[in-house]
N, C-alpha and C. Protein backbone atom coordinates (compact mmCIF):
# COMPACT_ATOMS: atom_id res chain seq x y z
N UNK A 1 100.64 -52.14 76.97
CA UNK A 1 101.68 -52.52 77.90
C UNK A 1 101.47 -51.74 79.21
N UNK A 2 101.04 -52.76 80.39
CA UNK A 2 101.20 -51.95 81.83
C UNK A 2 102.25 -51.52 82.42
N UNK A 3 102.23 -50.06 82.97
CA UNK A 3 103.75 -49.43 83.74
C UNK A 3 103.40 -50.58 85.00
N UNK A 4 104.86 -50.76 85.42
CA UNK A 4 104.87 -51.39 86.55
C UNK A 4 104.99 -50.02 87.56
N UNK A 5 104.69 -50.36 88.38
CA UNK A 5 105.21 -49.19 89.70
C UNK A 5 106.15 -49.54 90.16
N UNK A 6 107.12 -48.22 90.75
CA UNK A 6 108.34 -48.49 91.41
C UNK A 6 108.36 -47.90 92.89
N UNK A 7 108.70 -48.77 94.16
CA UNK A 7 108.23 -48.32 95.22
C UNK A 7 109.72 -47.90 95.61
N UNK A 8 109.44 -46.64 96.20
CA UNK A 8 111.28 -45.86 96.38
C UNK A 8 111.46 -45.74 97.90
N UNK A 9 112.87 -46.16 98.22
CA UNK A 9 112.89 -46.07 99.65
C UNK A 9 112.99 -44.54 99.98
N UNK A 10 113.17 -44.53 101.42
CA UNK A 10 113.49 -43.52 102.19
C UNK A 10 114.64 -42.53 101.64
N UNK A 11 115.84 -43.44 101.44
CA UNK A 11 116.70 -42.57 100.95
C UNK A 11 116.98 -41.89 99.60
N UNK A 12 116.38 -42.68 98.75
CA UNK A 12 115.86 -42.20 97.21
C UNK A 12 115.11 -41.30 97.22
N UNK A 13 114.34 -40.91 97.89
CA UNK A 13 112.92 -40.24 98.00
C UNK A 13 113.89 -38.63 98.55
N UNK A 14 114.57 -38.55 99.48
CA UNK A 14 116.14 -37.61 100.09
C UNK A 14 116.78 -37.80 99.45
N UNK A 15 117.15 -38.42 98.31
CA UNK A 15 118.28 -37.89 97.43
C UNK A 15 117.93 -37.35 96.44
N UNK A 16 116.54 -37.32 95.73
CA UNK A 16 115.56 -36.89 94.94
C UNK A 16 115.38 -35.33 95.26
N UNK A 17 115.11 -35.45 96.44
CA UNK A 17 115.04 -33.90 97.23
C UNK A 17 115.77 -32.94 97.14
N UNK A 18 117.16 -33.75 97.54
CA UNK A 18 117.98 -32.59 97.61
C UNK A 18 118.55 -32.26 96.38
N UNK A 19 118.55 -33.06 95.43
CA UNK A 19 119.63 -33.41 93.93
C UNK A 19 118.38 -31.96 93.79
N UNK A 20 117.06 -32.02 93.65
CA UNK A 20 116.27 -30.57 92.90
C UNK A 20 116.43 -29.55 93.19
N UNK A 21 117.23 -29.04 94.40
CA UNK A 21 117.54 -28.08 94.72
C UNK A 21 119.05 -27.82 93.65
N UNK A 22 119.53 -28.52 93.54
CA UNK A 22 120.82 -28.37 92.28
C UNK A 22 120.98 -27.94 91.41
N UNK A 23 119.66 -28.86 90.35
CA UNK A 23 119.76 -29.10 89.13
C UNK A 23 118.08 -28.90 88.66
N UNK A 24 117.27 -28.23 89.35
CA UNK A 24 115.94 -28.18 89.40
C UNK A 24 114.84 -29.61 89.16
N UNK A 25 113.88 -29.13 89.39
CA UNK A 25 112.31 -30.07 89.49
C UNK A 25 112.58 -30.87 88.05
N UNK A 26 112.49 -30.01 87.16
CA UNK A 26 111.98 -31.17 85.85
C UNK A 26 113.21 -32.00 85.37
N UNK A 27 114.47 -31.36 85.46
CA UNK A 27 115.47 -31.91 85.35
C UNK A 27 115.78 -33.59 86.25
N UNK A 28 115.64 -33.13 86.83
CA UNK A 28 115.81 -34.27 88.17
C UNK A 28 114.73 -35.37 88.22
N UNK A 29 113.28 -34.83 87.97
CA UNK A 29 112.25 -35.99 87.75
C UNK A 29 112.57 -36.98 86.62
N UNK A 30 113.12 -35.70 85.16
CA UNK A 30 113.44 -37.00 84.16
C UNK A 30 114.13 -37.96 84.63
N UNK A 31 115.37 -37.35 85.08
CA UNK A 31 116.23 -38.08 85.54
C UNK A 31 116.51 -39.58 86.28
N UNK A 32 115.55 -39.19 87.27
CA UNK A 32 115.35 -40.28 88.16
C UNK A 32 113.66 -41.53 87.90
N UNK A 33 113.38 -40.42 86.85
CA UNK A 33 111.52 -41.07 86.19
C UNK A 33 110.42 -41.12 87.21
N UNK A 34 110.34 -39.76 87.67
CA UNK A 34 109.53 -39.28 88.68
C UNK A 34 108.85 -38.79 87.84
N UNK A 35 107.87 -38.79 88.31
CA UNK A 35 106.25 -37.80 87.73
C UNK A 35 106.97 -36.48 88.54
N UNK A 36 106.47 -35.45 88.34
CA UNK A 36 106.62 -34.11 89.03
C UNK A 36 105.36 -33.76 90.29
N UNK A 37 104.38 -34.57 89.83
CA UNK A 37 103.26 -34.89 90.81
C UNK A 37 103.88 -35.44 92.30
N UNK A 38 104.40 -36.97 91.86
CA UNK A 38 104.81 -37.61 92.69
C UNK A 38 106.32 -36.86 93.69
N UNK A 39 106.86 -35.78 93.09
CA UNK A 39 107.99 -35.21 93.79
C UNK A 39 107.37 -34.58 94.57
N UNK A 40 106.42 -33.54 93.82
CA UNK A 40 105.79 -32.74 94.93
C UNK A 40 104.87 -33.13 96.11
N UNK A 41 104.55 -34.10 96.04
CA UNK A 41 103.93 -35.02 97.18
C UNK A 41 104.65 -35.26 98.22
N UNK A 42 106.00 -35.83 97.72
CA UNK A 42 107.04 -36.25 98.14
C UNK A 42 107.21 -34.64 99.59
N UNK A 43 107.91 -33.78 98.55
CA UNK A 43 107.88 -32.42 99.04
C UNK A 43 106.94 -32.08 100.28
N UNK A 44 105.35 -31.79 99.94
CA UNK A 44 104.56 -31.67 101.09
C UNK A 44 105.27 -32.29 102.11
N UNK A 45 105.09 -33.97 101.83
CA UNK A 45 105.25 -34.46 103.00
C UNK A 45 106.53 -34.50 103.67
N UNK A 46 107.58 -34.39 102.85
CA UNK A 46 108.68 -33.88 103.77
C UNK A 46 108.81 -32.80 104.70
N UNK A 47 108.13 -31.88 104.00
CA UNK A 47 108.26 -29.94 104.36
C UNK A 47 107.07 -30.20 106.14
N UNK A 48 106.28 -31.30 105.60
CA UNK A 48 105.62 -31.38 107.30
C UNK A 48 105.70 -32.24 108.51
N UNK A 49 106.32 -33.16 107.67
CA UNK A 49 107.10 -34.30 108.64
C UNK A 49 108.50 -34.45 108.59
N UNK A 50 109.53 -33.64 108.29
CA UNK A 50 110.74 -34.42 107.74
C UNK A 50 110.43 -35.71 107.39
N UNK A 51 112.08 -36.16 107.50
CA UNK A 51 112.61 -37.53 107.09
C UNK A 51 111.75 -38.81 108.02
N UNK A 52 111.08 -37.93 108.68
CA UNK A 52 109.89 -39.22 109.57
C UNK A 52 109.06 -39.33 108.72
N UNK A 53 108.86 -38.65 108.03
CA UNK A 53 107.38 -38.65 107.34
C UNK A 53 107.45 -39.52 105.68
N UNK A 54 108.73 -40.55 105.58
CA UNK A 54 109.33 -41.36 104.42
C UNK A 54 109.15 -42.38 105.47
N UNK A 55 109.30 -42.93 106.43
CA UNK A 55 109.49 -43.70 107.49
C UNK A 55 108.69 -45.24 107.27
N UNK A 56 108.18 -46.43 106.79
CA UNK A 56 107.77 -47.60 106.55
C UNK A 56 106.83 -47.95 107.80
N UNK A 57 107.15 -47.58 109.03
CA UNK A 57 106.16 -47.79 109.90
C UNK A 57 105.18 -46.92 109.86
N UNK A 58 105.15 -45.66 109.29
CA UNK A 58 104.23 -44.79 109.32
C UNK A 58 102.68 -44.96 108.55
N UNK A 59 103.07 -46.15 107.31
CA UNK A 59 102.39 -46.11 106.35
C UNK A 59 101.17 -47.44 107.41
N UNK A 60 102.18 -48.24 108.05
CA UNK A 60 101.24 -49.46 108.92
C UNK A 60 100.36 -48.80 109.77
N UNK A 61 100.72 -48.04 110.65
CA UNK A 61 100.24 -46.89 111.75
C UNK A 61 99.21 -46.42 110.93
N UNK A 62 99.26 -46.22 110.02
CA UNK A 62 97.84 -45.04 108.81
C UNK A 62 97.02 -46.51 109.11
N UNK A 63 97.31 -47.11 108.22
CA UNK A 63 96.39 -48.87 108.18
C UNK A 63 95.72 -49.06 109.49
N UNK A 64 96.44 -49.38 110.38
CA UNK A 64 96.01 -49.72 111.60
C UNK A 64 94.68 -48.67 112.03
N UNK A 65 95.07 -47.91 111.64
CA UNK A 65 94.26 -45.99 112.61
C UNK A 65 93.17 -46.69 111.94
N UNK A 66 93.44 -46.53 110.27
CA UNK A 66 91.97 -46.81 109.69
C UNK A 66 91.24 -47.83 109.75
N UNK A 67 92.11 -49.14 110.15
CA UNK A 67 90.82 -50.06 110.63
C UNK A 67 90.17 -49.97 111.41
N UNK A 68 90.51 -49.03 112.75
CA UNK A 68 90.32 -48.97 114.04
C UNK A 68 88.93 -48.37 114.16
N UNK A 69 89.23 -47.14 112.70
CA UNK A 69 88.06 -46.30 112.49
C UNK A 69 86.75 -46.81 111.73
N UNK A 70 87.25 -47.25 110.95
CA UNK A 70 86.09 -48.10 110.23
C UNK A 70 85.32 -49.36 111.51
N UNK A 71 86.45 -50.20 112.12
CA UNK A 71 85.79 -50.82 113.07
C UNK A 71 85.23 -50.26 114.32
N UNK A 72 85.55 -49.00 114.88
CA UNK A 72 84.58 -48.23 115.09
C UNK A 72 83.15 -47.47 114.79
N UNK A 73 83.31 -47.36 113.40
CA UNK A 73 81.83 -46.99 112.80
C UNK A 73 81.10 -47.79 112.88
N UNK A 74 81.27 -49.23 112.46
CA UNK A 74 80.95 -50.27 112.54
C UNK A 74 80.17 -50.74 113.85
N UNK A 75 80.65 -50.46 114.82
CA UNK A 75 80.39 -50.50 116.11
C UNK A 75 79.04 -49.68 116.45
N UNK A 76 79.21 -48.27 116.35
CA UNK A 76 78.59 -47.14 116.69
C UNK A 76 77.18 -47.61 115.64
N UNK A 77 77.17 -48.36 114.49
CA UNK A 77 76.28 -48.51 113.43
C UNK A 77 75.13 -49.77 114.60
N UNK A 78 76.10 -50.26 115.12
CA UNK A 78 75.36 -51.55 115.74
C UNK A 78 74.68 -50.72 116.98
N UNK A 79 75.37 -50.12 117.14
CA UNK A 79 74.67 -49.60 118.88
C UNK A 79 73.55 -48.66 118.93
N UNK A 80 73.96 -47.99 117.52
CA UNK A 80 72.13 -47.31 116.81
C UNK A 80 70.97 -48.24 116.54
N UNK A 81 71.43 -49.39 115.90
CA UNK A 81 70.25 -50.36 115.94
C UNK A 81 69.65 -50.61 116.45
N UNK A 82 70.71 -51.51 117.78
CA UNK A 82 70.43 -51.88 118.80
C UNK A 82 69.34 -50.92 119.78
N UNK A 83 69.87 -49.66 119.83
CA UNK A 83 68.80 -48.73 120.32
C UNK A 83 67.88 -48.57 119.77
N UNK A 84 67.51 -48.24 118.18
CA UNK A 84 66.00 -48.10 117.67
C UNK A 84 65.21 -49.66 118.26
N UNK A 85 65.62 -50.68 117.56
CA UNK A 85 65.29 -51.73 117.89
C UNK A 85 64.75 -52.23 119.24
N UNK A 86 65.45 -51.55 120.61
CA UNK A 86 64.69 -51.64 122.25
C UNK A 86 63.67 -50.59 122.12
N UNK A 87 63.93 -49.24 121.58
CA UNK A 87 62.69 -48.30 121.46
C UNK A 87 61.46 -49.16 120.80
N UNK A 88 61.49 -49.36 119.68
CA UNK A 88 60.75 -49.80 119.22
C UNK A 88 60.17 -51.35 119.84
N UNK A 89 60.74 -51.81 120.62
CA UNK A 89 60.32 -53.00 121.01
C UNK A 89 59.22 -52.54 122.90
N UNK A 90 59.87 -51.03 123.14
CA UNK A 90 59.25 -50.48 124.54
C UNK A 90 58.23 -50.06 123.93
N UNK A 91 57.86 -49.49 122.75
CA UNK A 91 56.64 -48.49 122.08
C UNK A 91 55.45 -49.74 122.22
N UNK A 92 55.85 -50.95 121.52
CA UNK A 92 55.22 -52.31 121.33
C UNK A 92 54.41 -52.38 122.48
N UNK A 93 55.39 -52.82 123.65
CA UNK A 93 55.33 -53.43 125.10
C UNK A 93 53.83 -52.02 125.26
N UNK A 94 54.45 -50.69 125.50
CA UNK A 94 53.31 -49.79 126.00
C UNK A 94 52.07 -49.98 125.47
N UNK A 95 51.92 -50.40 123.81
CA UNK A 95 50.67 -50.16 123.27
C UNK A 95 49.73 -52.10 123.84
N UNK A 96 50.37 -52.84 124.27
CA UNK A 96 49.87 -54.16 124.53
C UNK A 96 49.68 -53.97 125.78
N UNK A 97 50.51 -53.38 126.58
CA UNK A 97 49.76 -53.30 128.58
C UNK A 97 48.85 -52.09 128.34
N UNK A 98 48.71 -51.09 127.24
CA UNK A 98 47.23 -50.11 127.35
C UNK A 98 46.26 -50.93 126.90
N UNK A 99 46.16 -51.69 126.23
CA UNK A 99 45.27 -52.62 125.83
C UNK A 99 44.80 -52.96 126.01
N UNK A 100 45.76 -53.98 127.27
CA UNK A 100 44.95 -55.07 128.06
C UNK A 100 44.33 -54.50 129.60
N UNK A 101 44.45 -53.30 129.35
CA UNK A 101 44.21 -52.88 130.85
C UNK A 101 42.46 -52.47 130.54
């Protein structure tokens, strides 16, 4: 039998938070059927972003960055080619005009 995943909003994720300061970590994970992994994740990223850092646009903004980057590599991959490929096509050109001269 597969666990389904449960995707928790913003404010679940802050009420999770603060309820562990109460009633502690393991108490509160049963409670709510948090992994203790997943709280403390939770945690990091609160403790470095606040309540921005739960935020739904943030997760698109990550997406976006990383296509940007990958379609950048992508880019930079072509423009290396492109350069061996004219070198190698000038090395050509030099060894055919010593040639014929």
């Amino acid at each position: 039998m597969s666990k389904s995943y449960k995707r928790w909003s913003k404010s679940e994720k802050l009420t999770i938070l603060r309820e562990v300061d109460q009633t502690g970590v393991v108490q509160t994970c049963r409670k709510f059927d948090v992994s203790t992994a997943t709280f403390y994740h939770w945690k990091k990223t609160f403790d470095a972003h606040g309540e921005s850092g739960f935020s739904e646009t943030k997760s698109l903004a990550d997406k976006k960055y990383k296509n940007l980057e990958e379609e950048n590599r992508r880019l930079k991959k072509l423009l290396v080619d492109k350069d061996l490929a004219l070198e190698a096509q000038k090395e050509l050109l030099k060894k055919n005009l010593g040639q014929t001269m």
